[in-house]
N, C-alpha and C. Protein backbone atom coordinates (compact mmCIF):
# COMPACT_ATOMS: atom_id res chain seq x y z
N UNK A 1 6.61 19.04 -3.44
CA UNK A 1 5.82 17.94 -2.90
C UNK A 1 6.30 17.66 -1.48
N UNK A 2 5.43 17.38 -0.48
CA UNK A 2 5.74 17.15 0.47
C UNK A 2 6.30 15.63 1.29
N UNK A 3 5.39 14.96 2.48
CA UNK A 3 6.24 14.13 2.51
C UNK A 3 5.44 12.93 2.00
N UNK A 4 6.04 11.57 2.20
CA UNK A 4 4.91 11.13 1.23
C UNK A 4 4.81 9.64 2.19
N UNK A 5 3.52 9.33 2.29
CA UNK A 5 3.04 8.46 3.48
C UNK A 5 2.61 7.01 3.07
N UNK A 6 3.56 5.88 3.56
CA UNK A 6 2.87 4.57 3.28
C UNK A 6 1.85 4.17 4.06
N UNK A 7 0.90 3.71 3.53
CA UNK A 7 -0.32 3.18 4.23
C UNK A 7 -0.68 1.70 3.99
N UNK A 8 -0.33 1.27 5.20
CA UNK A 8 -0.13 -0.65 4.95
C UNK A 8 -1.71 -1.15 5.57
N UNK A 9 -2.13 -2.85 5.02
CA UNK A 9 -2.67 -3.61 5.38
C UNK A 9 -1.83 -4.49 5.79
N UNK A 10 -2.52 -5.27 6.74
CA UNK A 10 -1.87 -6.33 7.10
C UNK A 10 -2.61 -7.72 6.74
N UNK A 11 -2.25 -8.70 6.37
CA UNK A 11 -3.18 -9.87 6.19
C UNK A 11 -2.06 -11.29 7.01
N UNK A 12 -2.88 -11.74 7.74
CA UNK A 12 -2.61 -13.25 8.47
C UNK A 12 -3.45 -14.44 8.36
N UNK A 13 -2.82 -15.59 8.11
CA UNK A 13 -2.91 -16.90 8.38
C UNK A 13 -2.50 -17.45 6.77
N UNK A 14 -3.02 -18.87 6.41
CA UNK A 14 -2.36 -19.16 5.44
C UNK A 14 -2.66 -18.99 4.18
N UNK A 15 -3.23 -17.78 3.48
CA UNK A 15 -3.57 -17.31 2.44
C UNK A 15 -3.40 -16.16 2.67
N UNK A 16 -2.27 -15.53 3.51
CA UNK A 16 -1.84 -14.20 3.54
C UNK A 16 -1.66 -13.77 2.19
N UNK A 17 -0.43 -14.26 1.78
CA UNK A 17 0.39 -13.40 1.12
C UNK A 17 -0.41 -13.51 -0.24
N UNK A 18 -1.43 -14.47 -0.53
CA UNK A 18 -2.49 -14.38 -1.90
C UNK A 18 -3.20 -13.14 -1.54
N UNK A 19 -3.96 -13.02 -0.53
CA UNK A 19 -4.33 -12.04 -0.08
C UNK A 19 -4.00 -10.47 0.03
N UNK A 20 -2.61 -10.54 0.41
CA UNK A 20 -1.73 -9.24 -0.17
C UNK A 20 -2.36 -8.77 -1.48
N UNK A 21 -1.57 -9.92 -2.66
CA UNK A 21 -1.36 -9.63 -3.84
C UNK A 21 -2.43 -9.17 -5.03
N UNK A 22 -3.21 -9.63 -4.18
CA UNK A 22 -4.86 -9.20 -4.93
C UNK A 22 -5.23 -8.15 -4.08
N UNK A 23 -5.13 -7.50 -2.85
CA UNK A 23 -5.72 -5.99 -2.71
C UNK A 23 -4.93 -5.33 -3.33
N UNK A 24 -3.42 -5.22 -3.81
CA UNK A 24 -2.79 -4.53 -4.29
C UNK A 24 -3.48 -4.32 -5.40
N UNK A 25 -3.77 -5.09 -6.13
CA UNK A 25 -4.54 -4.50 -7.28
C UNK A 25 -5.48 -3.84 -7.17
N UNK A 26 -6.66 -3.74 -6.29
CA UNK A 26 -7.58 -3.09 -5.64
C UNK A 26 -6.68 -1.63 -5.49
N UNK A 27 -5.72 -1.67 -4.90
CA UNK A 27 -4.83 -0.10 -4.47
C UNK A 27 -4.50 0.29 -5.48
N UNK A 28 -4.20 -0.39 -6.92
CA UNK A 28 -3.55 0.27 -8.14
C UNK A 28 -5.10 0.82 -8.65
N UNK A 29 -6.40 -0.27 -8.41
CA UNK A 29 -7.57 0.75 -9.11
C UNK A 29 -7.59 1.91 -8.49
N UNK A 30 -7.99 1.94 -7.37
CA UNK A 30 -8.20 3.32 -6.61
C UNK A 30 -7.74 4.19 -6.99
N UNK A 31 -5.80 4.10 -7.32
CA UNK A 31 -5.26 5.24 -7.38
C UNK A 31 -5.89 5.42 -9.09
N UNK A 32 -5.84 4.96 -9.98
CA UNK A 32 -6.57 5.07 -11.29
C UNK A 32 -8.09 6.01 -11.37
N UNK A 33 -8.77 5.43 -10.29
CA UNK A 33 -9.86 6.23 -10.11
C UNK A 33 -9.83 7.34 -9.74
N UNK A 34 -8.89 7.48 -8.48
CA UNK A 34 -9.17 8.94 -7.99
C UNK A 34 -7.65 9.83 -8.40
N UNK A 35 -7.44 9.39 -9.42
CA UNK A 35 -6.12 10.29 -10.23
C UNK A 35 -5.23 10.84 -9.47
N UNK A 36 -4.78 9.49 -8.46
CA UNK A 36 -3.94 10.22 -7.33
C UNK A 36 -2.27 10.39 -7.73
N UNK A 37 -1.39 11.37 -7.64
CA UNK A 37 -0.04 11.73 -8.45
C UNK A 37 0.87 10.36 -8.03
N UNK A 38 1.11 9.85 -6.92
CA UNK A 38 1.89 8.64 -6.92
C UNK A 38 0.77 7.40 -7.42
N UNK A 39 1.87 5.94 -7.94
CA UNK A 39 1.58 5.12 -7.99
C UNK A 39 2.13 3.71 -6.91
N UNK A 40 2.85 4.21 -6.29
CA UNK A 40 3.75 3.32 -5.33
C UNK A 40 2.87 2.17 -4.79
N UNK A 41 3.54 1.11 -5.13
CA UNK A 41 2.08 -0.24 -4.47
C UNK A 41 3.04 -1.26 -4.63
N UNK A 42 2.72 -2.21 -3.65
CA UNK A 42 3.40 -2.98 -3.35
C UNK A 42 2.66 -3.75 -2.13
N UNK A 43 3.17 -5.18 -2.40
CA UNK A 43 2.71 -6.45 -1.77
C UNK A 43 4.07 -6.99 -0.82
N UNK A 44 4.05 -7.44 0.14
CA UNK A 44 5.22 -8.27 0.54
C UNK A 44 5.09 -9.62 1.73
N UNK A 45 5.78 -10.16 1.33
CA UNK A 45 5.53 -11.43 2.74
C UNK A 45 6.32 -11.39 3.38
N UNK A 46 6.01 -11.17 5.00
CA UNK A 46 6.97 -11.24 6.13
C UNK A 46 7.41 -12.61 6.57
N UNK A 47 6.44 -13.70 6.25
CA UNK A 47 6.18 -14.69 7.13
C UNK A 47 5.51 -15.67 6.37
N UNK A 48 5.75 -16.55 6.99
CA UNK A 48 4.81 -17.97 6.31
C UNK A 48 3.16 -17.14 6.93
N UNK A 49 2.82 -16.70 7.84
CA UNK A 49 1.65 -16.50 7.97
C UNK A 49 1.02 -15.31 7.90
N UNK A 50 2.22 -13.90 7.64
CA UNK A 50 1.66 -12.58 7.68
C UNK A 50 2.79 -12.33 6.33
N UNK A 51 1.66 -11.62 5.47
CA UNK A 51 1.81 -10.60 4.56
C UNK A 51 1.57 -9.10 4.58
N UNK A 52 1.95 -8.15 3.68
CA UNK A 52 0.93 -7.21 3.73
C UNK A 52 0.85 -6.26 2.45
N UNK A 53 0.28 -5.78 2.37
CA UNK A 53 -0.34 -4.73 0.99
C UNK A 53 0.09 -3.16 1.16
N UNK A 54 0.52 -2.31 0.21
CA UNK A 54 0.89 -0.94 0.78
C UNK A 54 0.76 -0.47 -0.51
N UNK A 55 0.58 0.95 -0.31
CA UNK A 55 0.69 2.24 -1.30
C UNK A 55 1.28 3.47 -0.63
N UNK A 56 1.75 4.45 -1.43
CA UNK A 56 2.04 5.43 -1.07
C UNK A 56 1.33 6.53 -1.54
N UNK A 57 0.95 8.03 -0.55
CA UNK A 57 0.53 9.07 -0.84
C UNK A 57 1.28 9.73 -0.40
N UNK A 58 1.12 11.40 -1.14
CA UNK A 58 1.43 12.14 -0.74
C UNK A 58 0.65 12.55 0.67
N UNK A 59 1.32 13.04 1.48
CA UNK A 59 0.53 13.71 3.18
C UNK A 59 -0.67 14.12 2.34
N UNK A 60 -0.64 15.30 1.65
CA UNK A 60 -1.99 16.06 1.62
C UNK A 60 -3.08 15.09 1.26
N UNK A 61 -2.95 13.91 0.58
CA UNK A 61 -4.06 13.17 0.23
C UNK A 61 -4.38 11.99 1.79
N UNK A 62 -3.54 12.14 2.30
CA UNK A 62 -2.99 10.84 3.17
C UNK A 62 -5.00 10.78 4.25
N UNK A 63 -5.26 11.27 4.51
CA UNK A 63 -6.59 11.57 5.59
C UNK A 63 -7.79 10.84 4.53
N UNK A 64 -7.49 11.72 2.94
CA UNK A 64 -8.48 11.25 2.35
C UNK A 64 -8.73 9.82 1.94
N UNK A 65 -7.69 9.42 1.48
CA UNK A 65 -7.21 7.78 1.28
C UNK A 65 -7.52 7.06 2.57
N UNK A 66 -7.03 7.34 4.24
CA UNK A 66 -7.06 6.79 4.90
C UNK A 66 -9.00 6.34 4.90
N UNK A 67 -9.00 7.44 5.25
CA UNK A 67 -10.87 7.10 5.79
C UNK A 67 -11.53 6.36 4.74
N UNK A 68 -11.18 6.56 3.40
CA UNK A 68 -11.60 5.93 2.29
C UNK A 68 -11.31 4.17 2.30
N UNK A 69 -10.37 3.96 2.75
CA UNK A 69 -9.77 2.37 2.26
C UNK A 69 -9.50 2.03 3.98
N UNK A 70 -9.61 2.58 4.88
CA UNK A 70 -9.10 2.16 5.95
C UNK A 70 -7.48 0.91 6.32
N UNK A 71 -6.86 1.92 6.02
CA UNK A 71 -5.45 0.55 6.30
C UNK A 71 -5.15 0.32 7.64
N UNK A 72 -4.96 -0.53 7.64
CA UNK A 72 -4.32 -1.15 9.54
C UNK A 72 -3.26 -0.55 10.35
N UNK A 73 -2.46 0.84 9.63
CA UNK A 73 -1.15 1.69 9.79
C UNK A 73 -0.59 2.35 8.68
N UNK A 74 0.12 3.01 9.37
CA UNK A 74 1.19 4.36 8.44
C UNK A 74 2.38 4.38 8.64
N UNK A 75 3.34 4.67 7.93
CA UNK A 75 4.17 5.08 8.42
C UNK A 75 5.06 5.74 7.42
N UNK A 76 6.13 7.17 7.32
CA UNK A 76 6.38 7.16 7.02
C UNK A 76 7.44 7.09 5.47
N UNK A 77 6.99 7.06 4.67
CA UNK A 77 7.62 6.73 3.16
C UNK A 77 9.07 7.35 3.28
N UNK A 78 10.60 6.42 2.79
CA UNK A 78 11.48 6.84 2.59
C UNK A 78 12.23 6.46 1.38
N UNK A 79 11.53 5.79 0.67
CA UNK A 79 11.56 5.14 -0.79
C UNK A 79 11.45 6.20 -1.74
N UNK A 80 11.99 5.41 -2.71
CA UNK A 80 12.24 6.15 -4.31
C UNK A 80 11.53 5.71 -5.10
N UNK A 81 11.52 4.56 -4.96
CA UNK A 81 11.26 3.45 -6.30
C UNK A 81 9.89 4.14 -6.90
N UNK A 82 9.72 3.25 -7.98
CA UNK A 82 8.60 3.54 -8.53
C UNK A 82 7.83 2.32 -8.60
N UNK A 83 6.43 1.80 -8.80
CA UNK A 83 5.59 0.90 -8.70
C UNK A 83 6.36 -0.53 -8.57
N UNK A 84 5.75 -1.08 -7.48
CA UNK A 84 6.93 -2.40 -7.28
C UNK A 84 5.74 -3.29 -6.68
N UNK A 85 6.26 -4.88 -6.78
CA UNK A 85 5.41 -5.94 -6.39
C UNK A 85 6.35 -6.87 -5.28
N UNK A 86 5.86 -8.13 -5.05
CA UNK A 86 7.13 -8.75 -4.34
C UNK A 86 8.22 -8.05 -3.81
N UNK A 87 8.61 -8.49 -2.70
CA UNK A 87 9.69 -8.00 -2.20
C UNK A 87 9.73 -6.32 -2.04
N UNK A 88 8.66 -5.65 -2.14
CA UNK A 88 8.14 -4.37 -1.41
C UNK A 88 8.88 -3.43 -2.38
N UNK A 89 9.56 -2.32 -1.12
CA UNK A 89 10.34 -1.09 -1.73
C UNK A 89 11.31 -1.21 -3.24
C-alpha cells in the first residue's frame, strides 16, 4: 500500500465544530458506499470558531475522492490509528 492521504474540510463560525461532527458521518457513508480499504475519519476543534472534518485515503483513490467530495486541502497522512472522533489522530 502506498502512501495514504488526509483530506480535510474546514468549517468556521459558531456551529463549527457541530458542523464537523455531522459531515464526518457523511465521510464514514461514502467510504461504506464506495468500499473504500481505509476507514480513518475524524472530526476535531481547533478553536472556539474553526473546526474541521477529515478522512483518509489511500493516494491511488486520493483524485477520485477529491473531485467527488471536494475538501478544502490535503495533506499528507502520518497516522496509524484506526477510526477516531474528537480529538482527531
Amino acid at each position: 500500500m502506498g502512501r495514504k492521504i488526509k483530506l480535510i474540510w474546514d468549517f468556521r463560525g459558531p456551529t463549527a465544530e457541530k458542523t464537523a461532527e455531522h459531515h464526518e458521518k457523511h465521510l464514514k457513508e461514502y467510504i461504506a458506499l464506495e468500499q473504500l480499504p481505509l476507514d480513518i475519519t475524524g472530526y476535531q476543534r481547533l478553536g472556539e470558531m474553526h473546526s474541521l472534518a477529515f478522512m483518509v485515503v489511500d493516494e491511488l483513490d486520493m483524485i477520485k475522492v477529491r473531485d467527488a467530495l471536494k475538501p478544502h486541502r490535503g495533506e499528507v497522512y502520518e497516522g496509524t490509528s484506526p477510526s477516531s472522533s474528537q480529538g482527531g489522530e
